[in-house]
C-alpha atoms as a PDB file:
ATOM      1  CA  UNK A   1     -15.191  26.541 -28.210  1.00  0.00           C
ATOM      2  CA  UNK A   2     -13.167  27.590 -31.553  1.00  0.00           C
ATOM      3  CA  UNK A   3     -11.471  25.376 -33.311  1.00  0.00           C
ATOM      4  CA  UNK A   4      -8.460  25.787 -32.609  1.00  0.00           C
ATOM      5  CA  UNK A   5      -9.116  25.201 -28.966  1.00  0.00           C
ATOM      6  CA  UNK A   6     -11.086  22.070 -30.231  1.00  0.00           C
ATOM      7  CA  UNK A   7      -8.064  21.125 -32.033  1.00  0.00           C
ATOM      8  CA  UNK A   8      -5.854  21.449 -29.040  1.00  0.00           C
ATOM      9  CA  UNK A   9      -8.383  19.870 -26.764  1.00  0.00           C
ATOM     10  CA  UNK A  10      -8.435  16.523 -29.473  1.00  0.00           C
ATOM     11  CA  UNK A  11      -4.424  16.834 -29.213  1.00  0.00           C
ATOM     12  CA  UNK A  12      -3.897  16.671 -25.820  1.00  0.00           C
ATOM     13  CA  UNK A  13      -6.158  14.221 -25.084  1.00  0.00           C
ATOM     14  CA  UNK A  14      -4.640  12.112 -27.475  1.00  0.00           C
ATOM     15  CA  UNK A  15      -0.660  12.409 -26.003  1.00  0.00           C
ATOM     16  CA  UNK A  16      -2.354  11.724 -22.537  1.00  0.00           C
ATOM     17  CA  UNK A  17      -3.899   8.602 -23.866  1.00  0.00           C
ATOM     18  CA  UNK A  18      -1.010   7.800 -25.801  1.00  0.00           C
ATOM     19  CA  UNK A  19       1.341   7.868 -22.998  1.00  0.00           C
ATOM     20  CA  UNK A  20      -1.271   6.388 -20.561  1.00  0.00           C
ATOM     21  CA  UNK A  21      -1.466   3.352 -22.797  1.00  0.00           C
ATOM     22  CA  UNK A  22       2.651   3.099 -23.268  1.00  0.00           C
ATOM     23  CA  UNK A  23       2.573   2.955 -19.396  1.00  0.00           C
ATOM     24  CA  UNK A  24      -0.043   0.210 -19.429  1.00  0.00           C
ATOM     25  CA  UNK A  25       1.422  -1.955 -22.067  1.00  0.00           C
ATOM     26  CA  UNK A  26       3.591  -3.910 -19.481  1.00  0.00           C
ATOM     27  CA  UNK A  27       0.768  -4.422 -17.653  1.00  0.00           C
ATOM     28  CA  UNK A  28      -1.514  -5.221 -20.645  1.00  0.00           C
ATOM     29  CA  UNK A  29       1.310  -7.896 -22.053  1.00  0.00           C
ATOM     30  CA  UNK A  30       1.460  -9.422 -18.706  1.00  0.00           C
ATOM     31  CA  UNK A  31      -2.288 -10.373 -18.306  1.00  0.00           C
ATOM     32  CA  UNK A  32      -2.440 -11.400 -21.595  1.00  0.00           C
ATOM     33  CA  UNK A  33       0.557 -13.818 -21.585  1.00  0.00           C
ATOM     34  CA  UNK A  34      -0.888 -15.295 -18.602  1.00  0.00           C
ATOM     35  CA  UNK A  35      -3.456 -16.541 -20.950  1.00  0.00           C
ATOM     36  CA  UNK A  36      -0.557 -18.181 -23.476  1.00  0.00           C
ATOM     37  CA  UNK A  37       0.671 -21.292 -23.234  1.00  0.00           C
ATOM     38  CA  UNK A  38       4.656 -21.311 -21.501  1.00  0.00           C
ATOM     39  CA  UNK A  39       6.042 -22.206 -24.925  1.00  0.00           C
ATOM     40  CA  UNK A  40       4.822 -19.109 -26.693  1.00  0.00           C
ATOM     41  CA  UNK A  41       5.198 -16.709 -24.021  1.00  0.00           C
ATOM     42  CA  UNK A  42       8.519 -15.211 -25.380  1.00  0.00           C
ATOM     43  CA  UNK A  43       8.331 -17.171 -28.944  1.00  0.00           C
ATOM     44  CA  UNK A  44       4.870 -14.771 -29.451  1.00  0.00           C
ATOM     45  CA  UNK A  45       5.547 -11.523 -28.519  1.00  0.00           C
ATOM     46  CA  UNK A  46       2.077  -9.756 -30.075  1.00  0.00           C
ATOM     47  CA  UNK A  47      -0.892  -8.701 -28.078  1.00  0.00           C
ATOM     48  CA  UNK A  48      -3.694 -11.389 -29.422  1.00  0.00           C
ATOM     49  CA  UNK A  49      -2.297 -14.705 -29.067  1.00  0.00           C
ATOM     50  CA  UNK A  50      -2.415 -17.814 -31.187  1.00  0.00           C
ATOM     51  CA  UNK A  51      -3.672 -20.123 -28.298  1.00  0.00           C
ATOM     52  CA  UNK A  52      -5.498 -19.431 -25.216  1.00  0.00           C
ATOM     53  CA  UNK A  53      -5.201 -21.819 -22.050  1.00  0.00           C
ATOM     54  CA  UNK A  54      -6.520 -21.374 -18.476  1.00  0.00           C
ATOM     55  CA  UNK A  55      -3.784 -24.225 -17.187  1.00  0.00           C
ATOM     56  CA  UNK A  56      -1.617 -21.636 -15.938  1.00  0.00           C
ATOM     57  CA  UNK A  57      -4.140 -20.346 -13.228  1.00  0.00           C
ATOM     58  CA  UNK A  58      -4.651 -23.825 -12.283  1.00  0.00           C
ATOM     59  CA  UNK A  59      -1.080 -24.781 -12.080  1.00  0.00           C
ATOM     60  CA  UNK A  60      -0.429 -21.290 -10.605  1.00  0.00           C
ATOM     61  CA  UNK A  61      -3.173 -21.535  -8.060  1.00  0.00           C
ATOM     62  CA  UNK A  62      -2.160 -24.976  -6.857  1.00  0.00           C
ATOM     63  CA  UNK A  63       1.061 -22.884  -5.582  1.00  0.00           C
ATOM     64  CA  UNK A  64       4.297 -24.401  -5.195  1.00  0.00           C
ATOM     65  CA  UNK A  65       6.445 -26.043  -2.149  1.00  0.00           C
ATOM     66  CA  UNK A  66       2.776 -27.828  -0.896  1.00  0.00           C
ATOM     67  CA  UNK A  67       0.813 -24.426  -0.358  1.00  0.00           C
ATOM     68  CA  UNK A  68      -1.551 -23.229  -2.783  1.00  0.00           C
ATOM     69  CA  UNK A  69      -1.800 -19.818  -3.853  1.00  0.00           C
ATOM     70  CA  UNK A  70      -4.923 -19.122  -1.824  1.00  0.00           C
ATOM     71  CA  UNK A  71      -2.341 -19.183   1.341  1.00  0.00           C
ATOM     72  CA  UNK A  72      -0.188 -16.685   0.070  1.00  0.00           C
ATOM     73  CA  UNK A  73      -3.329 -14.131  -0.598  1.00  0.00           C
ATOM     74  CA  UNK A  74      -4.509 -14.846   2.650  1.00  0.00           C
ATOM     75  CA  UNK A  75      -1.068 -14.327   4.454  1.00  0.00           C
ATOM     76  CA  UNK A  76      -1.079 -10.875   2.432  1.00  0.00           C
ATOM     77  CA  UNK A  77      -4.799  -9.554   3.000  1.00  0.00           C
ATOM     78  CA  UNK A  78      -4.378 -10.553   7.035  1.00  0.00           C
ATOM     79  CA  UNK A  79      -0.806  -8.654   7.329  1.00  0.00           C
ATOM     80  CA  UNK A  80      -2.371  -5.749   4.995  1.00  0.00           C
ATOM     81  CA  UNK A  81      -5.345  -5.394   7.203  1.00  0.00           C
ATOM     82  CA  UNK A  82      -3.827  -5.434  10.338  1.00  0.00           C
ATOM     83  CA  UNK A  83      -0.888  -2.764   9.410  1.00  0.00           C
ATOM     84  CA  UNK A  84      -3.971  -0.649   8.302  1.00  0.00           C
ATOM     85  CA  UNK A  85      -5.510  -1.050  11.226  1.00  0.00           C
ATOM     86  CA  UNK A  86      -2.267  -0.152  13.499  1.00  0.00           C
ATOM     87  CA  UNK A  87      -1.595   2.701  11.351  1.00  0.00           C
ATOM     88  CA  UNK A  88      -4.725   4.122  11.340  1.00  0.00           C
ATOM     89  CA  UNK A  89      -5.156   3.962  15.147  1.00  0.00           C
ATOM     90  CA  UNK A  90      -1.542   5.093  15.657  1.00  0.00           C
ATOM     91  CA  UNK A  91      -0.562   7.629  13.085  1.00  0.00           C
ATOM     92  CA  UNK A  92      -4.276   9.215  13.600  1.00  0.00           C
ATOM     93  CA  UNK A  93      -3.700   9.543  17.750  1.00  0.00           C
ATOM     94  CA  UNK A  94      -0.130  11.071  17.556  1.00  0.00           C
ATOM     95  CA  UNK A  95      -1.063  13.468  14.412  1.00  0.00           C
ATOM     96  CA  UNK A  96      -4.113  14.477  16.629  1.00  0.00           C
ATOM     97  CA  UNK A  97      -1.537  15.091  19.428  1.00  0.00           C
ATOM     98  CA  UNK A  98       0.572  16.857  17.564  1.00  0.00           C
ATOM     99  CA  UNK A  99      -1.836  18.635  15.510  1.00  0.00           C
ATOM    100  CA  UNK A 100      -4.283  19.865  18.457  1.00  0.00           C
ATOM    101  CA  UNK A 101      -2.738  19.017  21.532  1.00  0.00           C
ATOM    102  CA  UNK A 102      -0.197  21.635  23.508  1.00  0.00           C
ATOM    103  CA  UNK A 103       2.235  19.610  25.532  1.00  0.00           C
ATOM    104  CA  UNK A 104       5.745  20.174  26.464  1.00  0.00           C
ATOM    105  CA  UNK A 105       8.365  19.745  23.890  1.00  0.00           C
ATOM    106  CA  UNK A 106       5.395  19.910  20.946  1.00  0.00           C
ATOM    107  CA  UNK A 107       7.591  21.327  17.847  1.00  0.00           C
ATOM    108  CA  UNK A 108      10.965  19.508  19.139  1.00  0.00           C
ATOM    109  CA  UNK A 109       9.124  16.110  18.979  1.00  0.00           C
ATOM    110  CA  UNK A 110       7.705  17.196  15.394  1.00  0.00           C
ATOM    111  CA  UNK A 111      10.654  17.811  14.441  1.00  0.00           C
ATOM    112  CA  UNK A 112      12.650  14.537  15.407  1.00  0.00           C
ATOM    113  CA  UNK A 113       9.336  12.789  13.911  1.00  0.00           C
ATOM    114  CA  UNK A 114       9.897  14.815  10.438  1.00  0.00           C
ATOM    115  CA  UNK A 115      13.710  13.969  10.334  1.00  0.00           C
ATOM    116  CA  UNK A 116      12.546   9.871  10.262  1.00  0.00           C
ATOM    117  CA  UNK A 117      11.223  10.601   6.547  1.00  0.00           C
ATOM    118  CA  UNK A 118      14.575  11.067   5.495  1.00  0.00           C
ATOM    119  CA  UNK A 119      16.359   8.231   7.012  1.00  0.00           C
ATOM    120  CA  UNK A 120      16.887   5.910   4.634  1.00  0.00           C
ATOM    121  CA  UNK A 121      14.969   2.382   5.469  1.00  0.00           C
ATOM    122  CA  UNK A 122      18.044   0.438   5.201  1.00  0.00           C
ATOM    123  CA  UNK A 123      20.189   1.867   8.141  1.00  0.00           C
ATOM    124  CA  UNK A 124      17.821   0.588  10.446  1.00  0.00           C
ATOM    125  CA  UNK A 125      16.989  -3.064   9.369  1.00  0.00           C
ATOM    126  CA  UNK A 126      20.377  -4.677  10.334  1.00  0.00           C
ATOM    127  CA  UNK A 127      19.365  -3.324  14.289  1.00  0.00           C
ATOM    128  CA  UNK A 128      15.740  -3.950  13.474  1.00  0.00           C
ATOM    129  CA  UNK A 129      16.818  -7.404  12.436  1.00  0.00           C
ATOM    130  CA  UNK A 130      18.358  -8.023  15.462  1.00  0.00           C
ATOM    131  CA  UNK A 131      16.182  -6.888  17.952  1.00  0.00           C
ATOM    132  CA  UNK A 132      13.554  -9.009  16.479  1.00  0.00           C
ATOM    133  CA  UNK A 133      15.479 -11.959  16.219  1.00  0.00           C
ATOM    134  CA  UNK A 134      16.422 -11.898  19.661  1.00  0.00           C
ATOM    135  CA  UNK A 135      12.824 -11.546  20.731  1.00  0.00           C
ATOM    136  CA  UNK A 136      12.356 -15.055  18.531  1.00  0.00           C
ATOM    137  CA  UNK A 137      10.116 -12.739  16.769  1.00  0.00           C
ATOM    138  CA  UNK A 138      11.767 -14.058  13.077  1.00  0.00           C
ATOM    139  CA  UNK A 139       9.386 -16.161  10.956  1.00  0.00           C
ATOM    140  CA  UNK A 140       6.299 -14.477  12.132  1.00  0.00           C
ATOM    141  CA  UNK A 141       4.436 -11.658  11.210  1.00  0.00           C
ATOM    142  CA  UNK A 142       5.401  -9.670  14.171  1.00  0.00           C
ATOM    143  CA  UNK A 143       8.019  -7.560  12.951  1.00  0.00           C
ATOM    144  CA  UNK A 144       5.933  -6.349   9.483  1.00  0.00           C
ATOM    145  CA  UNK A 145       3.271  -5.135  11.618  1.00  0.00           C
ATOM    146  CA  UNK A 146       3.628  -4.823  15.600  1.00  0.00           C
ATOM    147  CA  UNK A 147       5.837  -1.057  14.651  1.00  0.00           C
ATOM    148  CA  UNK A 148       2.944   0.102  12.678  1.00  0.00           C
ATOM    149  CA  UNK A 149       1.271  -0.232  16.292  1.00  0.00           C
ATOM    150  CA  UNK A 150       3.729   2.188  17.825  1.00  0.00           C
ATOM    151  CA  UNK A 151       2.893   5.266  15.383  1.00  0.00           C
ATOM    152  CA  UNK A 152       6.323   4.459  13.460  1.00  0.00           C
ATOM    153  CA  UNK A 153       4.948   5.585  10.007  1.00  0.00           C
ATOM    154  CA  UNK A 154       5.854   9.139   9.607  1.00  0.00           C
ATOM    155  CA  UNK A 155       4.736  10.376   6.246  1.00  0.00           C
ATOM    156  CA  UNK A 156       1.146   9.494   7.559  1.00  0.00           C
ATOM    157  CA  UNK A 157       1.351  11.299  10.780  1.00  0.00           C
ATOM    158  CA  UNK A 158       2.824  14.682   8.941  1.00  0.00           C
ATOM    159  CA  UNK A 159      -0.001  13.929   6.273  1.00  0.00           C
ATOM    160  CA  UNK A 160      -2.774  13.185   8.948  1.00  0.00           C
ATOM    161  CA  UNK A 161      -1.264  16.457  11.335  1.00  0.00           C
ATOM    162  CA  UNK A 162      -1.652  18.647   7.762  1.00  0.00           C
ATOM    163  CA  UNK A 163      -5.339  17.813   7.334  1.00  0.00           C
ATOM    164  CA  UNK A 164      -6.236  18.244  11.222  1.00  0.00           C
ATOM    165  CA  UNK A 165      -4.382  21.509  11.232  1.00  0.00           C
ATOM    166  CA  UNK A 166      -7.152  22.433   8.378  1.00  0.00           C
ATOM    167  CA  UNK A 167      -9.998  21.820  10.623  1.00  0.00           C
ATOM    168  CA  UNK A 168     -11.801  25.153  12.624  1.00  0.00           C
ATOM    169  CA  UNK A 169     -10.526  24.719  16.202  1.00  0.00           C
ATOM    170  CA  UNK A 170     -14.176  26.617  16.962  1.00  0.00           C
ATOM    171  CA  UNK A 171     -15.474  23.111  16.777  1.00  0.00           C
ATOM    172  CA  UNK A 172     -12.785  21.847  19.850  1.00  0.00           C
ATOM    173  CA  UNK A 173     -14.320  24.751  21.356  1.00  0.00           C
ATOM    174  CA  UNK A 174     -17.895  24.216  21.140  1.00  0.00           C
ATOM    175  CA  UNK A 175     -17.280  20.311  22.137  1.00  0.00           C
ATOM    176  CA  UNK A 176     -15.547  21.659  25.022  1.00  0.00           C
ATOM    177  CA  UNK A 177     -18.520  23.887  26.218  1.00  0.00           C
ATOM    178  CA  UNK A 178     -20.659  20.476  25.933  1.00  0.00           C
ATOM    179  CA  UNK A 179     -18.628  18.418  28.227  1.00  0.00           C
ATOM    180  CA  UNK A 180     -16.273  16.601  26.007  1.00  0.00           C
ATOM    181  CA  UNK A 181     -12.710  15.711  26.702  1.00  0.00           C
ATOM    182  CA  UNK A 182      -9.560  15.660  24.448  1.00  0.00           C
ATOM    183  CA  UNK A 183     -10.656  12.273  24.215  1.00  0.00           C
ATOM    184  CA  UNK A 184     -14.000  12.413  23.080  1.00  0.00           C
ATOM    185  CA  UNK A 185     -12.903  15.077  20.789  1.00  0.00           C
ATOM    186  CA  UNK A 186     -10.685  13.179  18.910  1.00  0.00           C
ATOM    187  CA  UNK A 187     -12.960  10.487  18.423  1.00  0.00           C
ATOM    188  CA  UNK A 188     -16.064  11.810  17.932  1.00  0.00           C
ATOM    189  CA  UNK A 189     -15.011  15.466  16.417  1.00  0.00           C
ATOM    190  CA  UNK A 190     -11.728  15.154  14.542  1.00  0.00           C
ATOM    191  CA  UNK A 191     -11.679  11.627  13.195  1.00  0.00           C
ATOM    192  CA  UNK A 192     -14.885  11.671  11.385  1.00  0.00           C
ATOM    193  CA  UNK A 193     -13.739  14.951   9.552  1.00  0.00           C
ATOM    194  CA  UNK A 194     -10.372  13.353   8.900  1.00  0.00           C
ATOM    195  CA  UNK A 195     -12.171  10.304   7.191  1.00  0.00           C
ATOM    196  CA  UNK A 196     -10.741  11.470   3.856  1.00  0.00           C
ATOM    197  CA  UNK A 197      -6.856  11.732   4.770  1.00  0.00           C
ATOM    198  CA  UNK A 198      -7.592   7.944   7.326  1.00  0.00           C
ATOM    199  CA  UNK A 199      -8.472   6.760   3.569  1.00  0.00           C
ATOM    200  CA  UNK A 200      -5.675   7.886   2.026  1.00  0.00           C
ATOM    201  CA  UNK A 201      -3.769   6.479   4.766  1.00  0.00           C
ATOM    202  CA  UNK A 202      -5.593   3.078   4.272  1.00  0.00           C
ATOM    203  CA  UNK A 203      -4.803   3.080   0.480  1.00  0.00           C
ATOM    204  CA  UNK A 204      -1.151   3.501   0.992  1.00  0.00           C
ATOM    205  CA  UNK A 205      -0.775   0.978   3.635  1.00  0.00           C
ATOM    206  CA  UNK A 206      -2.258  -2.021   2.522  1.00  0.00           C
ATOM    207  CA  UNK A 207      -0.473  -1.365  -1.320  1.00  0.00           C
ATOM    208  CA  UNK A 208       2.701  -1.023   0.536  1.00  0.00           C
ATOM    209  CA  UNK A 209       2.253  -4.269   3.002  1.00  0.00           C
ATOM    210  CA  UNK A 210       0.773  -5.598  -0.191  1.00  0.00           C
ATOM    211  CA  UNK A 211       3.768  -4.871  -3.063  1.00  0.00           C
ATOM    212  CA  UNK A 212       6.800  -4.850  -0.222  1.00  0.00           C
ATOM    213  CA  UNK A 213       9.142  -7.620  -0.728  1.00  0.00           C
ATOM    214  CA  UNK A 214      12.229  -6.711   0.833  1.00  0.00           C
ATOM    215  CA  UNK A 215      11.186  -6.733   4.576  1.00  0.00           C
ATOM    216  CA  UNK A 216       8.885 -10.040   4.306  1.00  0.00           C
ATOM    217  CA  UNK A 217      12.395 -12.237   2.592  1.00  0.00           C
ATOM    218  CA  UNK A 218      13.983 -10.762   5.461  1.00  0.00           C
ATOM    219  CA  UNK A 219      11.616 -11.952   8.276  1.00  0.00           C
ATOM    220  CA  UNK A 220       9.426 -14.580   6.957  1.00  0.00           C
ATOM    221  CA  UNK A 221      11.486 -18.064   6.352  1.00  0.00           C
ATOM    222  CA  UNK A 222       8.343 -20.765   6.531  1.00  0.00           C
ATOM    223  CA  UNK A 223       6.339 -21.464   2.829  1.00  0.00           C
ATOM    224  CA  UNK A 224       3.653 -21.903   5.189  1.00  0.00           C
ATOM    225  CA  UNK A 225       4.218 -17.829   6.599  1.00  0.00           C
ATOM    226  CA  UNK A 226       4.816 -16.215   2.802  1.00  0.00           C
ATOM    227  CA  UNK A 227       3.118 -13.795   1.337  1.00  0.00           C
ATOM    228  CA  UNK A 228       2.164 -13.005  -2.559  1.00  0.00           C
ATOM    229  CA  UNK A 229       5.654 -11.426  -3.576  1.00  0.00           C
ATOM    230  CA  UNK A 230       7.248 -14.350  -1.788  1.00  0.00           C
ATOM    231  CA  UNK A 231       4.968 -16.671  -2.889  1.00  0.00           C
ATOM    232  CA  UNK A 232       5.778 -15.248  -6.621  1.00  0.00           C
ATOM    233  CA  UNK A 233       9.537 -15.866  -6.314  1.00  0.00           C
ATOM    234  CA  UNK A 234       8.691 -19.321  -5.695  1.00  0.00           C
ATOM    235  CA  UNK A 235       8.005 -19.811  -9.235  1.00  0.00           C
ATOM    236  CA  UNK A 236      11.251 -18.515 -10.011  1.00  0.00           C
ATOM    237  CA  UNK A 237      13.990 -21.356 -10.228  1.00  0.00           C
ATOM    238  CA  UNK A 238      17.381 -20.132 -10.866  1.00  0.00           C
ATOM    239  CA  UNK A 239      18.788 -23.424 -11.351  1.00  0.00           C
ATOM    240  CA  UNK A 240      15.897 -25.001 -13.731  1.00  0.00           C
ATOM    241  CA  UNK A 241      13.208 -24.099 -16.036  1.00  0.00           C
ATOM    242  CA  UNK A 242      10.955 -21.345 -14.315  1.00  0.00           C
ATOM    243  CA  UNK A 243       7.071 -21.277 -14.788  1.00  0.00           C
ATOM    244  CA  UNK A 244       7.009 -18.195 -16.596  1.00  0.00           C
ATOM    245  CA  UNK A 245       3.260 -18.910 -17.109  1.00  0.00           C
ATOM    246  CA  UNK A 246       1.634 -19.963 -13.984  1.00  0.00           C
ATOM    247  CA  UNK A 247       4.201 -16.787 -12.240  1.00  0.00           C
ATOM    248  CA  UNK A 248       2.253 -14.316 -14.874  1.00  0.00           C
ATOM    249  CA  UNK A 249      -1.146 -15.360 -14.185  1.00  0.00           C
ATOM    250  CA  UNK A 250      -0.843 -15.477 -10.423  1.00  0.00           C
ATOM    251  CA  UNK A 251       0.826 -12.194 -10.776  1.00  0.00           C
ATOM    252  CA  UNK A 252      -2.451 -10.633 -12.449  1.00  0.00           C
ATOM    253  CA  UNK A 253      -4.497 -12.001  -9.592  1.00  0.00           C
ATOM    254  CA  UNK A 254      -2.450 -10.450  -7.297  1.00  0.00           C
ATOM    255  CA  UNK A 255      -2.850  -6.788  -9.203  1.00  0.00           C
ATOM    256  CA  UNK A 256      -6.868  -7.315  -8.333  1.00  0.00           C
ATOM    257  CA  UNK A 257      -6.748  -6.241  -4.424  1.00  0.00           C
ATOM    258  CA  UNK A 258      -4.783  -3.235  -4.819  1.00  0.00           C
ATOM    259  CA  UNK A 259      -6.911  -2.036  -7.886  1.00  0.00           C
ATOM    260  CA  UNK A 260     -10.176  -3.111  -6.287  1.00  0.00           C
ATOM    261  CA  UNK A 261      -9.091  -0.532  -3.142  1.00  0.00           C
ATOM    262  CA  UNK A 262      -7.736   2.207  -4.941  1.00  0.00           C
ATOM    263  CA  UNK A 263     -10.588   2.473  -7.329  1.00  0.00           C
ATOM    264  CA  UNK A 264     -13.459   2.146  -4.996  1.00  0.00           C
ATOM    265  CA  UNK A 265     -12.192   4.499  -2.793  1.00  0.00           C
ATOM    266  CA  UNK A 266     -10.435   6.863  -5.530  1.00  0.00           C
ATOM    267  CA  UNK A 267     -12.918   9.796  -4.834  1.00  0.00           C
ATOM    268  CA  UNK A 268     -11.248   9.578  -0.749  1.00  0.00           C
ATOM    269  CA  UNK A 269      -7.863   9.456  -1.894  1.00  0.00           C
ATOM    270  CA  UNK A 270      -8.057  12.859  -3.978  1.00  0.00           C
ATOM    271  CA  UNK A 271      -9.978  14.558  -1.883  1.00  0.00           C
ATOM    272  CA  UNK A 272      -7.352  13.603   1.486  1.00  0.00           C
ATOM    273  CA  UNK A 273      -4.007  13.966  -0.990  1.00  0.00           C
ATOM    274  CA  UNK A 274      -5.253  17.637  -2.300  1.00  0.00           C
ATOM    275  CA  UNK A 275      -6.677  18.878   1.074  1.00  0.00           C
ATOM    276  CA  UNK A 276      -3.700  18.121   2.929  1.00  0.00           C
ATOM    277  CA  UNK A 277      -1.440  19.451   0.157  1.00  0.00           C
ATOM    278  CA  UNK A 278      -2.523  22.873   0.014  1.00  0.00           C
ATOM    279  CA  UNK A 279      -2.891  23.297   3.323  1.00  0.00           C
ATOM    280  CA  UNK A 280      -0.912  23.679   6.249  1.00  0.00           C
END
């Protein structure tokens, strides 16, 4: 390598890192104000601070409204988990359908199914709403995860469908010639191959369930039923002081599950968004 390539090497690796750390200083000023005392949160705006105090993870884990933080996590990882689990086993058995199977109807269906990406969310919640309210269904968990049951999630089944399409049909054939049925394909043939776009499917789920706000103020009305971004607003008071401090440091422990996935199973995640990309 010359040196002017060197040079231009140094240089771009130094704007990426730039601009990686200007997207990361929110992030960076968060977890360490979590750290500061209330009082110099907004008083002590540099990186290192003056005085360091753990009280606002133990006021912030204590939780507010008599449940503890811990509740909130736990609401979140058992709705995350099971709208993984429904998606996966959903979106995977209608992309495998549409992606393998020849039935009557095949490309009108897909079609219908790709026109649901591009209806906006909110025209359906006010019917949404009231369907589930009139199954008594409000204040329960039922209505953030019983659709992803019913293969509702169509960005994963076009995505899952793209990376099935990508597999040989010679091995449907050969599984064929040894006895196995459409079922036993799928399951034994096609899913293991698909593991990488299932991950990426995983990934996205539970950070969705995990960060979405909107849909669990609209169902969930119990402390007891919240989740972390509910649980968060909780430290909000709009009509006295707020804990600024105990809301920051129970909002870096809530960054910790999604990073924890995402970088653990990072190599998954490329490998299923790429493949499925280029692909088709």
């Amino acid at each position: 390598m010359n040196t002017v390539s060197r040079t231009q090497a140094l240089l771009t690796h130094g704007f990426v890192i730039a601009l990686g750390l200007l997207m990361l200083y929110p992030i960076i000023w968060l977890v360490i104000s979590s750290f500061k005392p209330s009082y110099l949160i907004f008083s002590d705006l540099s990186l290192w601070p003056k005085e360091i105090t753990l009280d606002n993870y133990t006021k912030g884990w204590a939780g507010v409204s008599k449940s503890g933080f811990g509740v909130f996590i736990g609401n979140s990882l058992l709705l995350g988990l099971a709208c993984v689990a429904g998606n996966l086993a959903s979106c995977s058995m209608a992309a495998y359908a549409f992606g393998r199977l020849d039935f009557s109807g095949k490309k009108l269906w897909f079609a219908f199914m790709l026109v649901t990406i591009m209806l906006p969310h909110h025209v359906t919640v006010i019917p949404q709403y009231v369907l589930f309210f009139k199954m008594g269904w409000v204040d329960t968990f039922g209505p953030l995860f019983v659709p992803k049951l019913l293969a509702t999630e169509a960005f994963f089944i076009f995505l899952m469908v793209q990376f099935i399409r990508s597999l040989p049909k010679d091995l449907d054939e050969s599984a064929r010639i040894d006895g196995c049925g459409p079922i036993q394909i799928y399951w034994r043939i096609v899913m293991p191959l698909a593991l990488p776009a299932l991950i990426t499917t995983a990934i996205f789920t539970f950070i969705w369930t995990w960060d979405d706000f909107f849909s669990q103020l609209l169902y969930l009305n119990s402390p007891g039923h919240y989740t972390v971004p509910l649980g968060l607003r909780l430290f909000m008071d709009s009509s006295g002081e707020s804990n600024w401090g105990p809301m920051f440091a129970m909002s870096a422990v809530s960054l910790l599950p999604s990073l924890i996935i995402f970088f653990s199973l990072q190599r998954y995640f490329v490998e299923g968004i790429s493949t499925t990309g280029i692909k088709g």
